[in-house]
Protein backbone atom coordinates (compact mmCIF):
# COMPACT_ATOMS: atom_id res chain seq x y z
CA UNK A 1 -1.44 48.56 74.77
CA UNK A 2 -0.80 48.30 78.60
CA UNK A 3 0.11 51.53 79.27
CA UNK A 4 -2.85 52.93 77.81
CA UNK A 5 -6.10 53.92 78.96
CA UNK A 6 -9.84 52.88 77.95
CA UNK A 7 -13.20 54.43 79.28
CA UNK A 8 -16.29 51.99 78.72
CA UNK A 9 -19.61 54.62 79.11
CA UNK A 10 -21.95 52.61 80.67
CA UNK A 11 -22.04 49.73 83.61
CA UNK A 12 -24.48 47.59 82.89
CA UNK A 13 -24.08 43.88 81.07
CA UNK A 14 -22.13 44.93 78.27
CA UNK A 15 -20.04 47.92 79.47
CA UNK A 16 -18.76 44.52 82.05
CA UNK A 17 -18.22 42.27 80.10
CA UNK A 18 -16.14 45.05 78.05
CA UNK A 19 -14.21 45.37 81.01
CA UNK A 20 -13.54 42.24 81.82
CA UNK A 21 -12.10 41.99 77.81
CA UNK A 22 -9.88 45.27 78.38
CA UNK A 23 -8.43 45.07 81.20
CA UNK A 24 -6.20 42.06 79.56
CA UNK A 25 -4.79 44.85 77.18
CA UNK A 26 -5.32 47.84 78.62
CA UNK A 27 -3.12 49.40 81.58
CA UNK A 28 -6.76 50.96 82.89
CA UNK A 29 -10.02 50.71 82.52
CA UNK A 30 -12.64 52.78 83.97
CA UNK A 31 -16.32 52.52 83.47
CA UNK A 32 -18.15 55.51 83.62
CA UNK A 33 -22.25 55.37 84.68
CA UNK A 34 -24.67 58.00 85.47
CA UNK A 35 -26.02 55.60 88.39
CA UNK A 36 -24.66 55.09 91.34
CA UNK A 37 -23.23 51.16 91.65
CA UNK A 38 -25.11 49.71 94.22
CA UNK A 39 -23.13 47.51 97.02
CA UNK A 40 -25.69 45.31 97.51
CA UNK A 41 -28.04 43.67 94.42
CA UNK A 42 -30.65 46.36 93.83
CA UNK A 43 -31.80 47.71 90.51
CA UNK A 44 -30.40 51.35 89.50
CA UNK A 45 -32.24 53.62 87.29
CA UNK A 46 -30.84 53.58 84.16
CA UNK A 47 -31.83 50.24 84.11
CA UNK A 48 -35.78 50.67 83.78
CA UNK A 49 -36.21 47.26 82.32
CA UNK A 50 -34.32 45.73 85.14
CA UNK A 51 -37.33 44.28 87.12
CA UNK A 52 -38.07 42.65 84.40
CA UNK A 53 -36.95 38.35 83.73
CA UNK A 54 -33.64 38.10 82.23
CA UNK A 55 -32.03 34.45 81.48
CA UNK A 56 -28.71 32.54 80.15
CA UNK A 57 -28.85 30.51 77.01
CA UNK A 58 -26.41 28.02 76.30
CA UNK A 59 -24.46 30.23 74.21
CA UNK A 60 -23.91 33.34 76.83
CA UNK A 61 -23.04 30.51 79.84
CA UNK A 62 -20.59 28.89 77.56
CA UNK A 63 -19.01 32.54 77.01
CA UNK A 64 -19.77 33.48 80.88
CA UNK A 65 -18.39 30.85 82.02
CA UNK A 66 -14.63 31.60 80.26
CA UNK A 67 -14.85 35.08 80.96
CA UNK A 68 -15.84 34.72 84.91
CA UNK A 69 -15.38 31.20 85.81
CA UNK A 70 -17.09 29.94 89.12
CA UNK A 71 -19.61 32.28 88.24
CA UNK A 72 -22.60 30.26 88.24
CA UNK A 73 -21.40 29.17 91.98
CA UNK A 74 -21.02 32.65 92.59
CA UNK A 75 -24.89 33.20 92.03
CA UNK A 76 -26.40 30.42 93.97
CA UNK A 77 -24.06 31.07 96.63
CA UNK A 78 -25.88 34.70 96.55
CA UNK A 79 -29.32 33.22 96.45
CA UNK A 80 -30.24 32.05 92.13
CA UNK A 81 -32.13 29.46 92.42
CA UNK A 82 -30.11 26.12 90.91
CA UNK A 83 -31.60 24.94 88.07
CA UNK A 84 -30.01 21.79 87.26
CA UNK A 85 -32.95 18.96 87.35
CA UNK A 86 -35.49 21.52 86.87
CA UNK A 87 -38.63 21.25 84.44
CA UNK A 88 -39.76 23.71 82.61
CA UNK A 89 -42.84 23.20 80.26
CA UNK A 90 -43.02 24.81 77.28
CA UNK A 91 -46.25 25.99 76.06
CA UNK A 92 -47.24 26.95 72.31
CA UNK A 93 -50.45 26.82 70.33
CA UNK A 94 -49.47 23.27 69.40
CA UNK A 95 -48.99 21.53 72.68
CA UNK A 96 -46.93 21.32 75.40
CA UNK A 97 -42.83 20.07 75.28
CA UNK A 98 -41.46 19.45 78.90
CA UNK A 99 -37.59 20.10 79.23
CA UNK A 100 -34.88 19.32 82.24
CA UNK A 101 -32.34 21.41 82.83
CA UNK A 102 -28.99 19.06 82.30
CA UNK A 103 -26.70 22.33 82.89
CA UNK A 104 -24.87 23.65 85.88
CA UNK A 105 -27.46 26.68 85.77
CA UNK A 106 -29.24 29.23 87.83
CA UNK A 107 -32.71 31.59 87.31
CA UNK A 108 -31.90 34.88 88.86
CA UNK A 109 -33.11 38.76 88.92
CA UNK A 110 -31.08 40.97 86.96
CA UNK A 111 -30.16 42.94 89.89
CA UNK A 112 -28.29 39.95 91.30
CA UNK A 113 -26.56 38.73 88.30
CA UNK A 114 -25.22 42.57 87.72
CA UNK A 115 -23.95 42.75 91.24
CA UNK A 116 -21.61 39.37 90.90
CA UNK A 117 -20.83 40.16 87.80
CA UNK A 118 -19.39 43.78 89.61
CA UNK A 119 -18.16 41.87 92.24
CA UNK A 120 -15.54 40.00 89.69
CA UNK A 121 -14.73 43.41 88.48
CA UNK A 122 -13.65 45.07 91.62
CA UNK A 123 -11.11 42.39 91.45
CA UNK A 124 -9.51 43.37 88.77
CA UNK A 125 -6.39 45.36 89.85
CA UNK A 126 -6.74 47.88 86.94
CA UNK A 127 -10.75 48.35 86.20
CA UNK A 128 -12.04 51.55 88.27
CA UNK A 129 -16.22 52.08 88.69
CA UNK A 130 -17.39 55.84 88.49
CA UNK A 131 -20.62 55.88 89.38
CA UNK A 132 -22.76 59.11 89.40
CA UNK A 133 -21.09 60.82 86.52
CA UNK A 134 -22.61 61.25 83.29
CA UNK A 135 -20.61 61.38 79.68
CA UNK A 136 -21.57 64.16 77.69
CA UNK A 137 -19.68 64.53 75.16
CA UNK A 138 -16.31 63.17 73.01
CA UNK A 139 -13.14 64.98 73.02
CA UNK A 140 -11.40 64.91 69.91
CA UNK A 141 -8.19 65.77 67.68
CA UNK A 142 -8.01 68.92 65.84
CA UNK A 143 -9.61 67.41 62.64
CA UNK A 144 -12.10 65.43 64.60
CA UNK A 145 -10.38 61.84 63.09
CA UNK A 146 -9.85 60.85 66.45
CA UNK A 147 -11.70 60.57 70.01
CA UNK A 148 -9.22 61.37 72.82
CA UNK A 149 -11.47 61.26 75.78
CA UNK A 150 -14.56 62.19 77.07
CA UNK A 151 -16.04 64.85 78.67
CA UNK A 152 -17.96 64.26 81.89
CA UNK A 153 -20.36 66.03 84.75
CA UNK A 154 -20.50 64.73 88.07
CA UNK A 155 -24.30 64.40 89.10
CA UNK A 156 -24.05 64.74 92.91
CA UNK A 157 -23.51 68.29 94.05
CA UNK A 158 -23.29 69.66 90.17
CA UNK A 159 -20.50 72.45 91.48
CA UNK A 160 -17.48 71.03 89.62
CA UNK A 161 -17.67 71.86 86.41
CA UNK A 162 -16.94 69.00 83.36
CA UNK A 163 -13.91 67.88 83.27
CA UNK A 164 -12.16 65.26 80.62
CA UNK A 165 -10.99 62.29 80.87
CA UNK A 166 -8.66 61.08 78.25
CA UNK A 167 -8.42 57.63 76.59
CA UNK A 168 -7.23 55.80 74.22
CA UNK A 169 -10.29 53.65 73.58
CA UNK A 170 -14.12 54.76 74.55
CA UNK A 171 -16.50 52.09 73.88
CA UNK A 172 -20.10 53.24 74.38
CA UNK A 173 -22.78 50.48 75.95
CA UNK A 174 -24.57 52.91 77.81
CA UNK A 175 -27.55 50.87 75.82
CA UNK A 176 -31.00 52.69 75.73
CA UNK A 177 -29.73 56.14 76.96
CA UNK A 178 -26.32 56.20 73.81
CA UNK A 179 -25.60 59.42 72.73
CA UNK A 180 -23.24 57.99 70.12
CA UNK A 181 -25.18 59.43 66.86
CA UNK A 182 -25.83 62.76 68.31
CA UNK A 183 -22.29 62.82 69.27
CA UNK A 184 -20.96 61.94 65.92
CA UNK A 185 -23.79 63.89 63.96
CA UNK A 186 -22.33 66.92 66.40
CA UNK A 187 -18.78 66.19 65.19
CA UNK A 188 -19.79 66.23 61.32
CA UNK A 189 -19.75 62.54 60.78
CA UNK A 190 -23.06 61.50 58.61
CA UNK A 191 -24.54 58.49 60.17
CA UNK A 192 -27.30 56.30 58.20
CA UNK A 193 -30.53 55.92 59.40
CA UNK A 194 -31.29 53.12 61.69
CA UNK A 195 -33.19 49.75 60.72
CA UNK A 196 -35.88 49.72 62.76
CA UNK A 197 -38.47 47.36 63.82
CA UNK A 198 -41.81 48.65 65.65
CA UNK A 199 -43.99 46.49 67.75
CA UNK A 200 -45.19 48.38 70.80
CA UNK A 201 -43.78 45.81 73.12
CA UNK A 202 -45.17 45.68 76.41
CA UNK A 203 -44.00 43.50 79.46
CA UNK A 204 -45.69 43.81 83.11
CA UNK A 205 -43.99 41.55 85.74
CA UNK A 206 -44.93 40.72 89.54
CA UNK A 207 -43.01 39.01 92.15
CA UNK A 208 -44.22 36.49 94.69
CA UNK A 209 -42.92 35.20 97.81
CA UNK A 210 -43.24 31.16 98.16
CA UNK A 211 -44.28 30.31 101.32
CA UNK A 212 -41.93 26.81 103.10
CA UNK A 213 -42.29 23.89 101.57
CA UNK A 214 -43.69 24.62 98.41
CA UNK A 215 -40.55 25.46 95.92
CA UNK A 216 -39.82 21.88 95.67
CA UNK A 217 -43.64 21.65 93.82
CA UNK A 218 -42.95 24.54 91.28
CA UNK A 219 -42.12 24.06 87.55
CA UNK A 220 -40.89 26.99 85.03
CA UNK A 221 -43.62 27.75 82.97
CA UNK A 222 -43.03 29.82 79.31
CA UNK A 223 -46.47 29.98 77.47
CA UNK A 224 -45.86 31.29 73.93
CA UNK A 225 -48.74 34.22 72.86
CA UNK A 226 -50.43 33.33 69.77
CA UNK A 227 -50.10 36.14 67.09
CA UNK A 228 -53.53 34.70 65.27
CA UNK A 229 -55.49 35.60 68.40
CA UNK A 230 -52.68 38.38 69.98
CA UNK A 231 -53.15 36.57 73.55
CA UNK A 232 -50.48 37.32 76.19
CA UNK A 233 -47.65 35.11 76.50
CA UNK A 234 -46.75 34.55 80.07
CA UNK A 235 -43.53 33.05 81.96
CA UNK A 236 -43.22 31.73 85.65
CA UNK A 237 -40.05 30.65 87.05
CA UNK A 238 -38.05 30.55 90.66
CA UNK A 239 -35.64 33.65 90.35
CA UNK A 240 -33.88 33.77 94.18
CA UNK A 241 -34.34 33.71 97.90
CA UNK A 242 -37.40 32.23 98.18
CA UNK A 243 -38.88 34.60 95.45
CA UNK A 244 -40.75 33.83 91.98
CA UNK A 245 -41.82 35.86 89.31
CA UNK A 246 -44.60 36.13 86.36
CA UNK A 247 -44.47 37.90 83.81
CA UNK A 248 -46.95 38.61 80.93
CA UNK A 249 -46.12 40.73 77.61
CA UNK A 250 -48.04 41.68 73.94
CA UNK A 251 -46.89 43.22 70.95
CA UNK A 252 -49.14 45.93 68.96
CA UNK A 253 -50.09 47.79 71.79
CA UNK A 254 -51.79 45.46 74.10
CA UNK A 255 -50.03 45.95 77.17
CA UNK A 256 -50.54 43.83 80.14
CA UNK A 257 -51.90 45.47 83.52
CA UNK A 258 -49.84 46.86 85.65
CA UNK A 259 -53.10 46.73 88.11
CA UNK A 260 -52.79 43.90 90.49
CA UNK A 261 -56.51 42.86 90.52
CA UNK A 262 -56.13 42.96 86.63
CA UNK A 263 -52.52 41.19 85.95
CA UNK A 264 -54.14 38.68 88.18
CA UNK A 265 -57.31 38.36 85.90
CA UNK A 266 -55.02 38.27 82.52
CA UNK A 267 -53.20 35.84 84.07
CA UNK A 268 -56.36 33.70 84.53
CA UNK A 269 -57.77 34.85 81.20
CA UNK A 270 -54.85 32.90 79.92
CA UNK A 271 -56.73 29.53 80.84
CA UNK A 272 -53.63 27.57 81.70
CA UNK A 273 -54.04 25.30 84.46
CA UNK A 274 -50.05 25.04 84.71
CA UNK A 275 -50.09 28.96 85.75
CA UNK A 276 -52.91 29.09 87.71
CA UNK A 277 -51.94 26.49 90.02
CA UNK A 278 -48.23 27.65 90.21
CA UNK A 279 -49.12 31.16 91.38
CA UNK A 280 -52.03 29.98 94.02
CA UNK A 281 -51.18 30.48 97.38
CA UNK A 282 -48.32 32.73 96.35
CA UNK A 283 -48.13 36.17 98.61
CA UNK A 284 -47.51 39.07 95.91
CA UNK A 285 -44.59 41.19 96.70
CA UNK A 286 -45.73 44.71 95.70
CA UNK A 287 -47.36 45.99 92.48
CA UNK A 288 -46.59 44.56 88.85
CA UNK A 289 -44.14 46.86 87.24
CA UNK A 290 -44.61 47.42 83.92
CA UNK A 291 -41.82 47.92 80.85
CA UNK A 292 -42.39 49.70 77.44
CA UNK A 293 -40.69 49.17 73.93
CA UNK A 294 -42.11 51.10 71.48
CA UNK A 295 -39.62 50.42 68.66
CA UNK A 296 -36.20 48.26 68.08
CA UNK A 297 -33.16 50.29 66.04
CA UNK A 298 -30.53 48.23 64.52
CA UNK A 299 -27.85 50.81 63.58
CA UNK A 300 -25.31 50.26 60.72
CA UNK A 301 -22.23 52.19 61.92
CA UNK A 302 -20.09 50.03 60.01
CA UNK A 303 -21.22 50.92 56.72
CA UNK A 304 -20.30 55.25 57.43
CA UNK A 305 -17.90 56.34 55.27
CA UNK A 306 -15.76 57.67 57.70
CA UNK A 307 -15.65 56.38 61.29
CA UNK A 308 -13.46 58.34 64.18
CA UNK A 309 -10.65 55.92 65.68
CA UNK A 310 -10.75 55.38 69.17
CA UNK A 311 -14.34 55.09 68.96
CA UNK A 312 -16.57 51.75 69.50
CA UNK A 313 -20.28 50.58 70.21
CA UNK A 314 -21.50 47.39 72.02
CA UNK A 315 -24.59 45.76 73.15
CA UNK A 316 -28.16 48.00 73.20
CA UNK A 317 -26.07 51.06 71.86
CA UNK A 318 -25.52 49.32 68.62
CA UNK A 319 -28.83 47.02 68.35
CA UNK A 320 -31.78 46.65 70.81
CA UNK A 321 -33.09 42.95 70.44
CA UNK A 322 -36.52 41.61 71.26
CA UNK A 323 -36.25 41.18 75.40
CA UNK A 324 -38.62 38.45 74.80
CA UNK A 325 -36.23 36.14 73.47
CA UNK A 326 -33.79 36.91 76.01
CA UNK A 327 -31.53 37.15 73.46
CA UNK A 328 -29.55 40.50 74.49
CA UNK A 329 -27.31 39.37 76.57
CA UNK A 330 -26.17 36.57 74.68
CA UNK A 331 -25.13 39.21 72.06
CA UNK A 332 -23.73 41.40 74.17
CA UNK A 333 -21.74 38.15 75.59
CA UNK A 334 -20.78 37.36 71.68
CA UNK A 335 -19.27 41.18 70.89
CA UNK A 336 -16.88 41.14 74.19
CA UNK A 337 -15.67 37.86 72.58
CA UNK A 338 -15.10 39.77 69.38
CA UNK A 339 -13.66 42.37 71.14
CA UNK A 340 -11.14 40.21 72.75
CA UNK A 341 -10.33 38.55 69.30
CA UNK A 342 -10.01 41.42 67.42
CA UNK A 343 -7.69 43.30 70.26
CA UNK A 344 -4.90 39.89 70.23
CA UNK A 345 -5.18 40.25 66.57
CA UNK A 346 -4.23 44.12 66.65
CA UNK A 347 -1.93 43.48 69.22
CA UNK A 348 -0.15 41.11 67.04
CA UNK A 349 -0.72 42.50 63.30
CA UNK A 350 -1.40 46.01 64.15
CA UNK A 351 -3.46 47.68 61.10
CA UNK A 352 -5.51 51.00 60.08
CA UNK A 353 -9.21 50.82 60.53
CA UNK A 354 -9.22 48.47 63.63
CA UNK A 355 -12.46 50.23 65.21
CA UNK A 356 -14.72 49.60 61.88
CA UNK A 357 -13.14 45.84 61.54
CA UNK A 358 -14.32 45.40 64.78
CA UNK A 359 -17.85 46.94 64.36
CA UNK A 360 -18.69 44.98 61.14
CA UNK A 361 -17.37 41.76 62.96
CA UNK A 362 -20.05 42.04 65.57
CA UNK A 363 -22.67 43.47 62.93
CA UNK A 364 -22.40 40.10 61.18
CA UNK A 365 -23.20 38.33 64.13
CA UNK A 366 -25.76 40.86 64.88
CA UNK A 367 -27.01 40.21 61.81
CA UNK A 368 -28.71 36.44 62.60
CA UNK A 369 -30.45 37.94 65.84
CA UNK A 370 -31.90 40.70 63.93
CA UNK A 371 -32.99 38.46 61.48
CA UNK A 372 -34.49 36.58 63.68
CA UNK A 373 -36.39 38.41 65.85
CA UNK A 374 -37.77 40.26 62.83
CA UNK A 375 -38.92 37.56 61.27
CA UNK A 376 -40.59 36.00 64.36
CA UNK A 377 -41.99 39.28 65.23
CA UNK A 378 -43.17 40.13 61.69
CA UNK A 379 -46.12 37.40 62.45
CA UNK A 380 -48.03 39.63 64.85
CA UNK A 381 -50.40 42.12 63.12
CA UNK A 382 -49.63 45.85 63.14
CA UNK A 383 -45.72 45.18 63.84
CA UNK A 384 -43.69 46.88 61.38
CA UNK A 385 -40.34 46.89 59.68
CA UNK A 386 -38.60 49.79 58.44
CA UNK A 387 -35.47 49.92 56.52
CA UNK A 388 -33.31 50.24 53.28
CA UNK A 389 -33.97 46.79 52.07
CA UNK A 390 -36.79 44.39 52.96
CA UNK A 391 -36.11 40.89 55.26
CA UNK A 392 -34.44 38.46 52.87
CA UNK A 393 -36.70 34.99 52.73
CA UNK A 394 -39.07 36.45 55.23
CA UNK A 395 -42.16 34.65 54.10
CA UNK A 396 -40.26 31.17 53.64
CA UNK A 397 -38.38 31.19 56.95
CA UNK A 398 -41.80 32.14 58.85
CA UNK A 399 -44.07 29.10 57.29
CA UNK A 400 -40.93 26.70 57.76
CA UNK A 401 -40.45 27.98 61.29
CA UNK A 402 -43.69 27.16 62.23
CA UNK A 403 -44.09 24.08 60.82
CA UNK A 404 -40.80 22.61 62.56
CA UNK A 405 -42.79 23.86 66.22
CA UNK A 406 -46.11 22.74 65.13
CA UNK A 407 -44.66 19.12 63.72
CA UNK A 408 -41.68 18.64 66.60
CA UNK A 409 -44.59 19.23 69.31
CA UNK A 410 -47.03 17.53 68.09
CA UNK A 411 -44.51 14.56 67.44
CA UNK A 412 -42.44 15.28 70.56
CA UNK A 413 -39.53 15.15 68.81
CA UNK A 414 -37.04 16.40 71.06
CA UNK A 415 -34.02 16.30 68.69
CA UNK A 416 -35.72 18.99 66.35
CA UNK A 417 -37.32 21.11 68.77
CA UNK A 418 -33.52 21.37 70.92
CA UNK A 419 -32.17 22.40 67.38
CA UNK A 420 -34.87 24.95 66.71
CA UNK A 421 -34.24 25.76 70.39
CA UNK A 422 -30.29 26.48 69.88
CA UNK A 423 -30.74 28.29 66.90
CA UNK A 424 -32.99 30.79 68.07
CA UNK A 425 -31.08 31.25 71.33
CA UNK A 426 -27.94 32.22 68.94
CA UNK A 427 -25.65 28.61 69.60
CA UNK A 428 -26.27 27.54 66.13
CA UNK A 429 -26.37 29.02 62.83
CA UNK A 430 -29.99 29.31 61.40
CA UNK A 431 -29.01 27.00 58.54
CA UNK A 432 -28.49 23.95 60.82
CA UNK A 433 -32.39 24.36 60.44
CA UNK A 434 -32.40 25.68 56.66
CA UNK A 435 -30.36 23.30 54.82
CA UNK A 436 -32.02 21.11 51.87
CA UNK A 437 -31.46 17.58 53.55
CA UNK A 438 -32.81 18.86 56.66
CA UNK A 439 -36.17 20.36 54.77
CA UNK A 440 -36.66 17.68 52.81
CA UNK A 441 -36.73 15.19 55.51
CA UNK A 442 -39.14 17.07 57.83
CA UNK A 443 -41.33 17.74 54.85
CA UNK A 444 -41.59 13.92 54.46
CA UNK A 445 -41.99 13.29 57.96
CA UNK A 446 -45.75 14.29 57.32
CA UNK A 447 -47.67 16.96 59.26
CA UNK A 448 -50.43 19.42 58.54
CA UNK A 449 -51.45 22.09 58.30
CA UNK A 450 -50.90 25.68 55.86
CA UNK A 451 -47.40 26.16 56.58
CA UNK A 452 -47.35 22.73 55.38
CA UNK A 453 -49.01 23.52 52.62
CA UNK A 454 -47.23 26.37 52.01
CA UNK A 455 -43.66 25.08 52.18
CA UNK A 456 -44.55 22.00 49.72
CA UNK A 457 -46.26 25.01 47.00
CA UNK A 458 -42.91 26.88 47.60
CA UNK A 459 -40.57 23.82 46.60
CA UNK A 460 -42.82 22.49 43.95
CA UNK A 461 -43.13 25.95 41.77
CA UNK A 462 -39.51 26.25 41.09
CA UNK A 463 -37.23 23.46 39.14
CA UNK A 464 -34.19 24.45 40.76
CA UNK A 465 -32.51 22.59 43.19
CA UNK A 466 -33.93 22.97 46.77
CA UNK A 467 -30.13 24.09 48.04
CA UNK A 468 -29.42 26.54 45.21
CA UNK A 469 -32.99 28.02 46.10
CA UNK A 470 -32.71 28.50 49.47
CA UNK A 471 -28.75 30.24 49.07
CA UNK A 472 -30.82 32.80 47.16
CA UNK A 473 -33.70 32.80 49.85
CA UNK A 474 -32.28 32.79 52.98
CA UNK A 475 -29.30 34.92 54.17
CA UNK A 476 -25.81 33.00 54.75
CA UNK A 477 -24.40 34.63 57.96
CA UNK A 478 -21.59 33.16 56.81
CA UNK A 479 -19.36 35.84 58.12
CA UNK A 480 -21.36 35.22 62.18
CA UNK A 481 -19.70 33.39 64.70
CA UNK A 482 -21.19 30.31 66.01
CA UNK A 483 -21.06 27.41 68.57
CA UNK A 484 -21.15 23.65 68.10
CA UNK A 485 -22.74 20.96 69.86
CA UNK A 486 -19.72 19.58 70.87
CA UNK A 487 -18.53 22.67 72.56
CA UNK A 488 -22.39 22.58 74.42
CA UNK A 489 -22.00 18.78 75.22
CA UNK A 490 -18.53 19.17 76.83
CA UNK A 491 -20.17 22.17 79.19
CA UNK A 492 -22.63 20.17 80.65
């Protein structure tokens, strides 16, 4: 494939990391954005949710740091903040858990982690950057099987008229702003209806600067909301240069101020000591910004009966995640590993229908975030789901959920909480959580509560055994890629 050309639309997080992955295989790569790429860490407009926190997980460093190593280094050395040795409390309706960082790690704005990510990229001998030019359509062959380039207007004088550039690969992860289904609805291909998920997400954020000698006294904070009462949740953390951030988000609706004198009173409202006292004495830098999400799609381009090669979909183009699980780039981190699996594997065993192999490989591992943050989201009231079939052992996996936080707080077990930690951050399969020897043994480690209550109803009304019950209940994601704790030991 050297000689051959592939166009990535889109240069944010995924359109990168897809870069990084072609340019192994490919004899260019160009990434095509309707922003200009800034030269210095600043936020660009197609980005609109850019001002707002974004994080690592275990799972996206691991991959992060294969794909870009030194990169971590590279961020600090810009101005991250280090977070190895750094506590972060964690706050839910049931208590408090206090965790250290153990990892080489760094908190950082999006802006910065975008521009060393870039700065990798320019590296790379056969990756070009075209900013200010927007995609607008797909070239194709005569019977519209194939894409064979795209079409493309310039957005700074808007004299020249489109022009095409051909390729032998376009991968769309122009997130938010795709045109992918209007493209291929334009072409004749019959694309299915999204899954979607609506909440009415809303996040406001404010930056402060710390004043000398007080980082050393400040502690990450991440206060879950409580859907019972629909309170804000709230997060405080060190991002870079002296600067920290809070941020406060609702579902249904109930967006947080974007009024200073009001985020300020929300943030009180909140009655957390641990917040108040981290953001006293704090000078705000400018306004809160606020971000909207009115709905989340999950699209199923796998399943179309026929799919045009030379065509592919990563990151918010395919399926927009939760941004308050800061799971999102962690996916997108998971499909460029795909990617680069399923390209050595054509490379060596070439075979028809590469493009929807490759799609339904990162739909399975789609699938477990999905099912997660619909399930976790499904708990606030007026959230709703819409789709072709309804979420498989919803009801079960909600009570169980929240009896493993409510009984590993409460007991400050921090064996189960890091495992309900991992597998909600995407490192482990859900069923490290969800199998019967597991269940049964935090079921007779005592507790209250309904969950409780509820899970020991749900195993009592049915004879069968608990591990034939719950392979009926619970989705397998058998087919999803996942870490092990090995693999997370040896990167610390």
């Amino acid at each position: 494939m050297n000689t051959e050309r592939a166009v990535i639309v889109g240069g944010g997080i995924a359109g990168l990391l897809a870069a990084k992955v072609l340019s192994g295989f490919f004899g260019e790569v160009v990434i095509v954005d309707r922003d200009a790429f800034p030269q210095e860490p600043d936020n660009r407009a197609g980005t609109p949710q850019a001002f707002q926190p974004h994080r690592f997980t275990p799972r996206s460093r691991l991959i992060l740091n294969r794909l870009f190593p030194g990169f971590i280094d590279a961020l600090i050395k810009h101005g991250a903040h280090p977070a190895r040795g750094q506590t972060t409390h964690l706050i839910s309706p049931y208590g408090r858990m206090i965790a250290v960082e153990q990892n080489h790690d760094a908190s950082f704005s999006r802006a910065l982690f975008e521009w060393v990510i870039r700065s990798y990229i320019r590296k790379i001998e056969n990756v070009r950057l075209v900013g200010m030019n927007e995609a607008i359509r797909l070239q194709t062959s005569e019977d519209r099987s194939r894409v064979t380039g795209i079409v493309i207007r310039e957005r700074t004088s808007g004299e020249r008229q489109p022009f095409t550039m051909t390729a032998d690969l376009i991968i769309d992860a122009s997130g938010r702003f795709s045109k992918t289904v209007q493209w291929l609805s334009e072409l004749g291909y019959e694309v299915p209806q999204p899954e979607r998920l609506k909440l009415s997400l809303g996040y406001s954020t404010r930056r402060y600067r710390i004043p000398a000698g007080r980082k050393q006294q400040l502690d990450a904070i991440r206060m879950e909301g409580n859907p019972l009462t629909s309170t804000h949740a709230g997060a405080f953390s060190i991002i870079e240069k002296d600067t920290a951030e809070m941020v406060l988000w609702n579902l249904n609706g109930r967006y947080p101020s974007t009024d200073p004198a009001l985020f300020e009173q929300e943030v009180r409202q909140l009655e957390n000591p641990l917040l108040n006292e981290a953001i006293k004495g704090l000078e705000p830098i400018g306004q809160p910004r606020g971000f909207r999400v009115p709905e989340l799609f999950r699209y199923r381009f796998e399943q179309m009966r026929q799919w045009p090669s030379g065509l592919l979909v990563m990151g918010d183009a395919f399926c927009q995640l939760d941004p308050v699980y800061g799971q999102g780039m962690t996916l997108a981190a998971i499909e460029a590993e795909i990617l680069e699996a399923c390209l050595h594997r054509q490379l060596n065993h070439p075979k028809p229908g590469f493009e929807l192999d490759v799609l339904q490989r990162m739909q399975d591992s789609i699938e477990a975030a999905w099912w997660l943050n619909v399930v976790s989201d499904l708990r606030w009231e007026g959230v709703e789901h819409v789709g072709t079939r309804p979420i498989q052992g919803l009801a079960f996996a909600q009570h169980y959920f929240e009896h493993v936080l409510k009984w590993s707080t409460e007991h400050a077990n921090y064996d189960v909480y890091g495992l309900y930690w991992l597998v909600n951050s995407l490192f482990l399969s859900p069923w490290e959580l969800f199998n019967a020897d597991r269940i049964t043994s935090l079921l007779a480690a005592g507790g209250s509560g309904e969950a409780k209550r509820w899970l020991d109803r749900w195993i009592e009304e049915s004879d069968r055994p608990l591990d034939e019950r719950l392979s009926l209940t619970i989705p397998s994601f058998k087919r999803a890629s996942f870490e092990s704790i090995d693999q997370l030991m040896s990167s610390s």
